[in-house]
N, C-alpha and C. Protein backbone atom coordinates (compact mmCIF):
# COMPACT_ATOMS: atom_id res chain seq x y z
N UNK A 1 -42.93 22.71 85.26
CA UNK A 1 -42.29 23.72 84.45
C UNK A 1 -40.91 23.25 84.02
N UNK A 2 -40.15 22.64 85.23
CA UNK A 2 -38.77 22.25 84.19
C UNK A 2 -38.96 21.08 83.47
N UNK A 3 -39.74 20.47 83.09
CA UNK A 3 -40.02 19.26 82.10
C UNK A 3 -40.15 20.04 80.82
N UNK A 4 -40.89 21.08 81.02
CA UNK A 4 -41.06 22.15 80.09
C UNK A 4 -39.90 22.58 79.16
N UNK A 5 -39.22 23.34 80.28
CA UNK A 5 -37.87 23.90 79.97
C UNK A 5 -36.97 22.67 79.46
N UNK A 6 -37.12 21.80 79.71
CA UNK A 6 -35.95 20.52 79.37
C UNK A 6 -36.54 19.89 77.94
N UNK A 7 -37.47 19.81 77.83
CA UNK A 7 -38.21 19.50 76.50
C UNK A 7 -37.55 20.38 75.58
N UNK A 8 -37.56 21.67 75.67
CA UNK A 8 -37.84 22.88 75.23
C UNK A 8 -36.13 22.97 74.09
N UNK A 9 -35.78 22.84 75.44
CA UNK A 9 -33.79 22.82 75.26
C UNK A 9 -33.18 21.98 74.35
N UNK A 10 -34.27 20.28 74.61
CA UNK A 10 -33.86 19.21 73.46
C UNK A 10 -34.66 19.61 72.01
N UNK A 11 -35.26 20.03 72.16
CA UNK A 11 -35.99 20.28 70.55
C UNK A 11 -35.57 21.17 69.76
N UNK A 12 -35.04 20.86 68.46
CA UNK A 12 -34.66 21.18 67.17
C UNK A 12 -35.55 22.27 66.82
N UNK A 13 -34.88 23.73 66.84
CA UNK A 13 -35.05 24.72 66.43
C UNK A 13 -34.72 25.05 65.25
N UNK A 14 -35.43 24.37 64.20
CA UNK A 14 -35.10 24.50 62.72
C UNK A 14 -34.70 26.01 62.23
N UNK A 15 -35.53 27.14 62.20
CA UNK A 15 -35.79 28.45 62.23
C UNK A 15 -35.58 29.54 62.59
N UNK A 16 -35.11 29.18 63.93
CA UNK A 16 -35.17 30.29 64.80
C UNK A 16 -33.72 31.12 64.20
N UNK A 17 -34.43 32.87 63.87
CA UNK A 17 -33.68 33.49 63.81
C UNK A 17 -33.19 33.94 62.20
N UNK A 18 -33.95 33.08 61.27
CA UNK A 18 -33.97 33.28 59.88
C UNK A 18 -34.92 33.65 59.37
N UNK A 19 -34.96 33.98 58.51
CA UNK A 19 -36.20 35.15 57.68
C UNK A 19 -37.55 34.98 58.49
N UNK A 20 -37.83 33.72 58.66
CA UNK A 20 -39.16 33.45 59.10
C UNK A 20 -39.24 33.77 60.58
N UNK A 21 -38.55 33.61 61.11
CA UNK A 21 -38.65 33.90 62.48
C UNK A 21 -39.65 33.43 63.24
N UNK A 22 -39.30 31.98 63.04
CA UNK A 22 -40.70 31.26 64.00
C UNK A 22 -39.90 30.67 64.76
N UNK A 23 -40.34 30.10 65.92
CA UNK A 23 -40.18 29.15 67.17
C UNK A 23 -40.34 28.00 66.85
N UNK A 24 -39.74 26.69 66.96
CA UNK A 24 -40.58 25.48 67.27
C UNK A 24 -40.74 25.01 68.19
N UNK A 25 -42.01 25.18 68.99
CA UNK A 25 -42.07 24.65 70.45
C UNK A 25 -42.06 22.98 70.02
N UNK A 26 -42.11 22.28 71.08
CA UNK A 26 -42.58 21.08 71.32
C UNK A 26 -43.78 20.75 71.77
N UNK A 27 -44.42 19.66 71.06
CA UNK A 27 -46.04 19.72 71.76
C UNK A 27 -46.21 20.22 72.87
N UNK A 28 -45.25 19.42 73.82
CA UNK A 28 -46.01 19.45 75.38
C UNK A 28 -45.83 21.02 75.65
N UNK A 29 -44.90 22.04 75.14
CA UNK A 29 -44.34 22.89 75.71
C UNK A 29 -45.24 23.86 75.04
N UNK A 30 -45.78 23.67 73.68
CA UNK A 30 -47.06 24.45 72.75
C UNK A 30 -47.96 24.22 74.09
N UNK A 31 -48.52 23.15 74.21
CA UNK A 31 -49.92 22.60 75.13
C UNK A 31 -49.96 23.32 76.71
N UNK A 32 -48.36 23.55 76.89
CA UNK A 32 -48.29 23.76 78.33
C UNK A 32 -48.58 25.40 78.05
N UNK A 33 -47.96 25.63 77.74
CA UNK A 33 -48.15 27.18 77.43
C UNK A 33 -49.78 27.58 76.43
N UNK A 34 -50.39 27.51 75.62
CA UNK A 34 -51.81 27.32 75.48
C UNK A 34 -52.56 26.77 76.89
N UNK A 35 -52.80 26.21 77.89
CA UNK A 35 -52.94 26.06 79.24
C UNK A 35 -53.04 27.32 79.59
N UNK A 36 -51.63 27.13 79.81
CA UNK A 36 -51.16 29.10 80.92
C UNK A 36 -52.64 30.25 80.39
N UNK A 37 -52.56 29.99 79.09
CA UNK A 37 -52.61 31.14 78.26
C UNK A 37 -54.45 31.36 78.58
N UNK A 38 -54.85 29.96 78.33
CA UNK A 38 -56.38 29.84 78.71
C UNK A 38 -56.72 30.13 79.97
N UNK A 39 -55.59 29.42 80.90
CA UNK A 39 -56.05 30.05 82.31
C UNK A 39 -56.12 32.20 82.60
N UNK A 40 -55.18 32.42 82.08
CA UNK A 40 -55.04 33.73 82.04
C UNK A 40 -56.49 34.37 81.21
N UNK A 41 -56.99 34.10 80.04
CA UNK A 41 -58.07 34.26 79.51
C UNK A 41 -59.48 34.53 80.45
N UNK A 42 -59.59 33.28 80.86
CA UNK A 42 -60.68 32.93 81.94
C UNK A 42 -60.51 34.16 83.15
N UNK A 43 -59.41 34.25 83.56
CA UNK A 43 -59.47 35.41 84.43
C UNK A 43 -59.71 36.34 83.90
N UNK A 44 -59.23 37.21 82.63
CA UNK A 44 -59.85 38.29 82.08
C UNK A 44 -61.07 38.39 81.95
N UNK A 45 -61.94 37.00 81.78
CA UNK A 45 -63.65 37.11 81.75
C UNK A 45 -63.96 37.42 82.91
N UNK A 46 -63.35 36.92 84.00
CA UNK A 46 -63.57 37.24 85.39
C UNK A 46 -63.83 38.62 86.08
N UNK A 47 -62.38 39.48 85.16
CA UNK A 47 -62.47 40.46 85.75
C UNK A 47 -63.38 41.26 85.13
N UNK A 48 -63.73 41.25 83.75
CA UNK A 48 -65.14 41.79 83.24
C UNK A 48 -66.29 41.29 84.07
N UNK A 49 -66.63 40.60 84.23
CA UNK A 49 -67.77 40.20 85.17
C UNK A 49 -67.78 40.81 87.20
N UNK A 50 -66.23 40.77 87.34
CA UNK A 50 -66.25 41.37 88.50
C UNK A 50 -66.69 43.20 88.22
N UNK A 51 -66.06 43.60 87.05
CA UNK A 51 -66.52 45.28 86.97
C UNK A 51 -68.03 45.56 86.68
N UNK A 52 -69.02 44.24 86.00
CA UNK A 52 -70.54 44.23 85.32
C UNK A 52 -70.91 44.40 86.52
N UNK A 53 -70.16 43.42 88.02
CA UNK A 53 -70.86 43.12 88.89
C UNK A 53 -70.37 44.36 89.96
N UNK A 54 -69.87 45.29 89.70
CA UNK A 54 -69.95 46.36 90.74
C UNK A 54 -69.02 45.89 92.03
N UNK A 55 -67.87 45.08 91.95
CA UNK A 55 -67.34 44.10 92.83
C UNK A 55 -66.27 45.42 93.68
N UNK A 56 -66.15 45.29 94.78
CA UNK A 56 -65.27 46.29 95.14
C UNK A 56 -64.11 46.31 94.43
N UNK A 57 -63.62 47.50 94.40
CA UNK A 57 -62.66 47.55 93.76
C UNK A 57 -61.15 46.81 94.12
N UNK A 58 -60.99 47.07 95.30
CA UNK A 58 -59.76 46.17 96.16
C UNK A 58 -59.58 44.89 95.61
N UNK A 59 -61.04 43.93 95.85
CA UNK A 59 -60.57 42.90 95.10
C UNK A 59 -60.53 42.88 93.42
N UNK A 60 -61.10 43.56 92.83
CA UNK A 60 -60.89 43.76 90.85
C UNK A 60 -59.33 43.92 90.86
N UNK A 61 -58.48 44.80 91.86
CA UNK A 61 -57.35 45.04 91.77
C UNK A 61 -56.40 43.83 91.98
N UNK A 62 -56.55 43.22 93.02
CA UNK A 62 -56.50 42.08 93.48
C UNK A 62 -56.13 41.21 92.08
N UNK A 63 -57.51 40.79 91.57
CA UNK A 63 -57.41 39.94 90.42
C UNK A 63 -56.57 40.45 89.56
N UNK A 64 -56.53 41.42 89.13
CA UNK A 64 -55.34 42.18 88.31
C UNK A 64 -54.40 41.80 88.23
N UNK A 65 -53.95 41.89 89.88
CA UNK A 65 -52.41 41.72 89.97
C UNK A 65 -51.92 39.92 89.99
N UNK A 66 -53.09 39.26 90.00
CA UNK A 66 -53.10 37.95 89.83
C UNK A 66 -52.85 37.61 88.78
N UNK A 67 -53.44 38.30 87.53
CA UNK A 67 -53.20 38.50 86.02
C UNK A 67 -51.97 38.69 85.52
N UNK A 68 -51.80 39.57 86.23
CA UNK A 68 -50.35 40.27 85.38
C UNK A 68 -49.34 39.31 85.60
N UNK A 69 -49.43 38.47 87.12
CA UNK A 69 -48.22 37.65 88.11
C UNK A 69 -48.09 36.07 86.57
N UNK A 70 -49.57 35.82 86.26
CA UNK A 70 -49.92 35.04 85.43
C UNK A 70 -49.17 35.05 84.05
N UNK A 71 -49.13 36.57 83.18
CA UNK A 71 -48.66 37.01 82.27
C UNK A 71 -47.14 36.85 82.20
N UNK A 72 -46.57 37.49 83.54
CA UNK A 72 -45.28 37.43 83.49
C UNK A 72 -44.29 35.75 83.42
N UNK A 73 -45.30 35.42 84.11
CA UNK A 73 -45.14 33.24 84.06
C UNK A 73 -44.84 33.15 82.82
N UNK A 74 -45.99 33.07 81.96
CA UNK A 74 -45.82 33.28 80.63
C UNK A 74 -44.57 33.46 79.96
N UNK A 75 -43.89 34.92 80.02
CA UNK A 75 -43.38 35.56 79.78
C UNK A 75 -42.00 35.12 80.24
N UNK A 76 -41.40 34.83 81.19
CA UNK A 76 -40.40 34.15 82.03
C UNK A 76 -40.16 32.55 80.84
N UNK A 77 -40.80 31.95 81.06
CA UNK A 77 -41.11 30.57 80.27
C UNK A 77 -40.26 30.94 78.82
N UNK A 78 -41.43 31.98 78.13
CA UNK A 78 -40.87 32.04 77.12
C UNK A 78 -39.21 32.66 76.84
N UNK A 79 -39.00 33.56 77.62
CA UNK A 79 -37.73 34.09 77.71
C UNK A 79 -36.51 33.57 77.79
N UNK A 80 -36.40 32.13 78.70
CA UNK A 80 -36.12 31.30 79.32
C UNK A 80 -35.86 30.41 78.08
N UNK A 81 -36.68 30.27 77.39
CA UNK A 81 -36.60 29.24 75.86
C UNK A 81 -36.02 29.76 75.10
N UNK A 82 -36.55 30.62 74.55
CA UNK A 82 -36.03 31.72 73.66
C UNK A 82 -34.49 31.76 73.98
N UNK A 83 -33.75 31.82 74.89
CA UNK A 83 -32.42 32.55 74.97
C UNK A 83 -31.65 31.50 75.48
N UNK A 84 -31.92 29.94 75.66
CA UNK A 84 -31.34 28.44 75.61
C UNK A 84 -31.32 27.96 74.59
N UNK A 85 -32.16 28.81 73.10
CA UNK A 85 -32.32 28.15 72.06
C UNK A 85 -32.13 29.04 70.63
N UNK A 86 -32.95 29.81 70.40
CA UNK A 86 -32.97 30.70 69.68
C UNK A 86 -31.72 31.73 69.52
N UNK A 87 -31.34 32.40 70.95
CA UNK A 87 -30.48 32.74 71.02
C UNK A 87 -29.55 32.23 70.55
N UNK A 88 -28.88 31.27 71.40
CA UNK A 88 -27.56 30.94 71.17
C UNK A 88 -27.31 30.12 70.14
N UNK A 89 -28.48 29.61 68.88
CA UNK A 89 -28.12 29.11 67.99
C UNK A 89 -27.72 30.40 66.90
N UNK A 90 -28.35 31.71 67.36
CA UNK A 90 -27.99 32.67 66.25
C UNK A 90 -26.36 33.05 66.45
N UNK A 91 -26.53 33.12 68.08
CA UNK A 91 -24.66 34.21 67.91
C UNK A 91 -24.42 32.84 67.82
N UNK A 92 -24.11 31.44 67.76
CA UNK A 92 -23.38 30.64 67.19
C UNK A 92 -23.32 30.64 65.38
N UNK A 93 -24.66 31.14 64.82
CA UNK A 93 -24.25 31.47 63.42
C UNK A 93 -23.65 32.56 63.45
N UNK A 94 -23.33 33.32 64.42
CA UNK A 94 -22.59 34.82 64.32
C UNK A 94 -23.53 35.91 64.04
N UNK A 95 -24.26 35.87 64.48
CA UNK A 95 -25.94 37.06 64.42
C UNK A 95 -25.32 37.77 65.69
N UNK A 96 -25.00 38.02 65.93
CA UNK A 96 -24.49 38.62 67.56
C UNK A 96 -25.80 39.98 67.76
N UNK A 97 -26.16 40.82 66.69
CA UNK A 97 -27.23 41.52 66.82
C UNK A 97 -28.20 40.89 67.62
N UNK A 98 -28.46 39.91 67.44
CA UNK A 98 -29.78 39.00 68.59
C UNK A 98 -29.36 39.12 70.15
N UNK A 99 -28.37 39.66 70.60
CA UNK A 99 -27.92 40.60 72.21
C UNK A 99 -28.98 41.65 71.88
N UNK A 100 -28.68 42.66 71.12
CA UNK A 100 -29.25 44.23 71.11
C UNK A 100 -31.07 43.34 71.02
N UNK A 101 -31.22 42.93 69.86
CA UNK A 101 -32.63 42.58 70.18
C UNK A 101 -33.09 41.69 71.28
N UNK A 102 -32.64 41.23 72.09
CA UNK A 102 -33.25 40.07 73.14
C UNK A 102 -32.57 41.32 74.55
N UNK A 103 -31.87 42.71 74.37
CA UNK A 103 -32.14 43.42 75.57
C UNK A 103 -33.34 44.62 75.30
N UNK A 104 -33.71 44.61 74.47
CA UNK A 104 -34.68 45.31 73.65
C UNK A 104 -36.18 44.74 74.64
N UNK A 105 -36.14 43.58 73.77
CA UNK A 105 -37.50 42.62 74.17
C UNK A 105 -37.46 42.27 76.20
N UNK A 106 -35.92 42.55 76.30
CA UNK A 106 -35.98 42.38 78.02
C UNK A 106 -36.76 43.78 78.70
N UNK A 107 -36.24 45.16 78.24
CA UNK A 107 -36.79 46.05 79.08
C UNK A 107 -38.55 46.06 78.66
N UNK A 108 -38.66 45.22 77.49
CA UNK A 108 -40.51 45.45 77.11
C UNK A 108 -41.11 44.77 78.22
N UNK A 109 -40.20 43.72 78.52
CA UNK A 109 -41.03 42.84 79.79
C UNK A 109 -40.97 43.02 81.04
N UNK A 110 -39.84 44.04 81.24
CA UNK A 110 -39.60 44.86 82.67
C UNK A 110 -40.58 46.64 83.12
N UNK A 111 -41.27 46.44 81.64
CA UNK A 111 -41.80 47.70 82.19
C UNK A 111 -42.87 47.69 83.13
């Protein structure tokens, strides 16, 4: 993960924060995260197949919370990028609004 994050930090964020509002990951950090994302997938088939299969519920819950722990990885990663990069290239153009929106997008991920 911090190869991730260190990749992440050196790569030229052409965009971020102008009309288009895209990201530029870096391969490895696109690839690493598509990974995460598939692994998390596969468990959602899982847990459909654990509910087809009548699986106790304790463990369906179980997997759940394995899911969500998964999601938030995700989520951390990206946050983590986002606000080493995106961020601080905007309030360095003087966007300072990108505070109000990046505590916005914080309580979405704390709920």
């Amino acid at each position: 993960m911090e190869d991730i994050i260190q990749e992440a930090n050196t790569h030229t964020h052409e965009s971020c924060g102008t009309n288009e509002r895209k990201s530029h990951h870096s391969e490895k950090s696109k690839n690493a995260l598509i990974s995460r994302l598939n692994r998390i997938e596969g468990q959602v088939r899982g847990l459909k197949g654990m509910i087809e299969k009548d699986t106790y519920c304790d463990d369906v819950l179980n997997q759940i919370s394995s899911v969500q722990s998964a999601l938030n990885g995700v989520g951390k990663l990206l946050l983590e990028h986002h606000m080493k990069s995106c961020v601080i290239e905007r309030i360095q153009e003087g966007e300072n609004e990108v505070i109000d929106e990046l505590l916005v997008t914080i309580n979405k991920l704390m709920k």
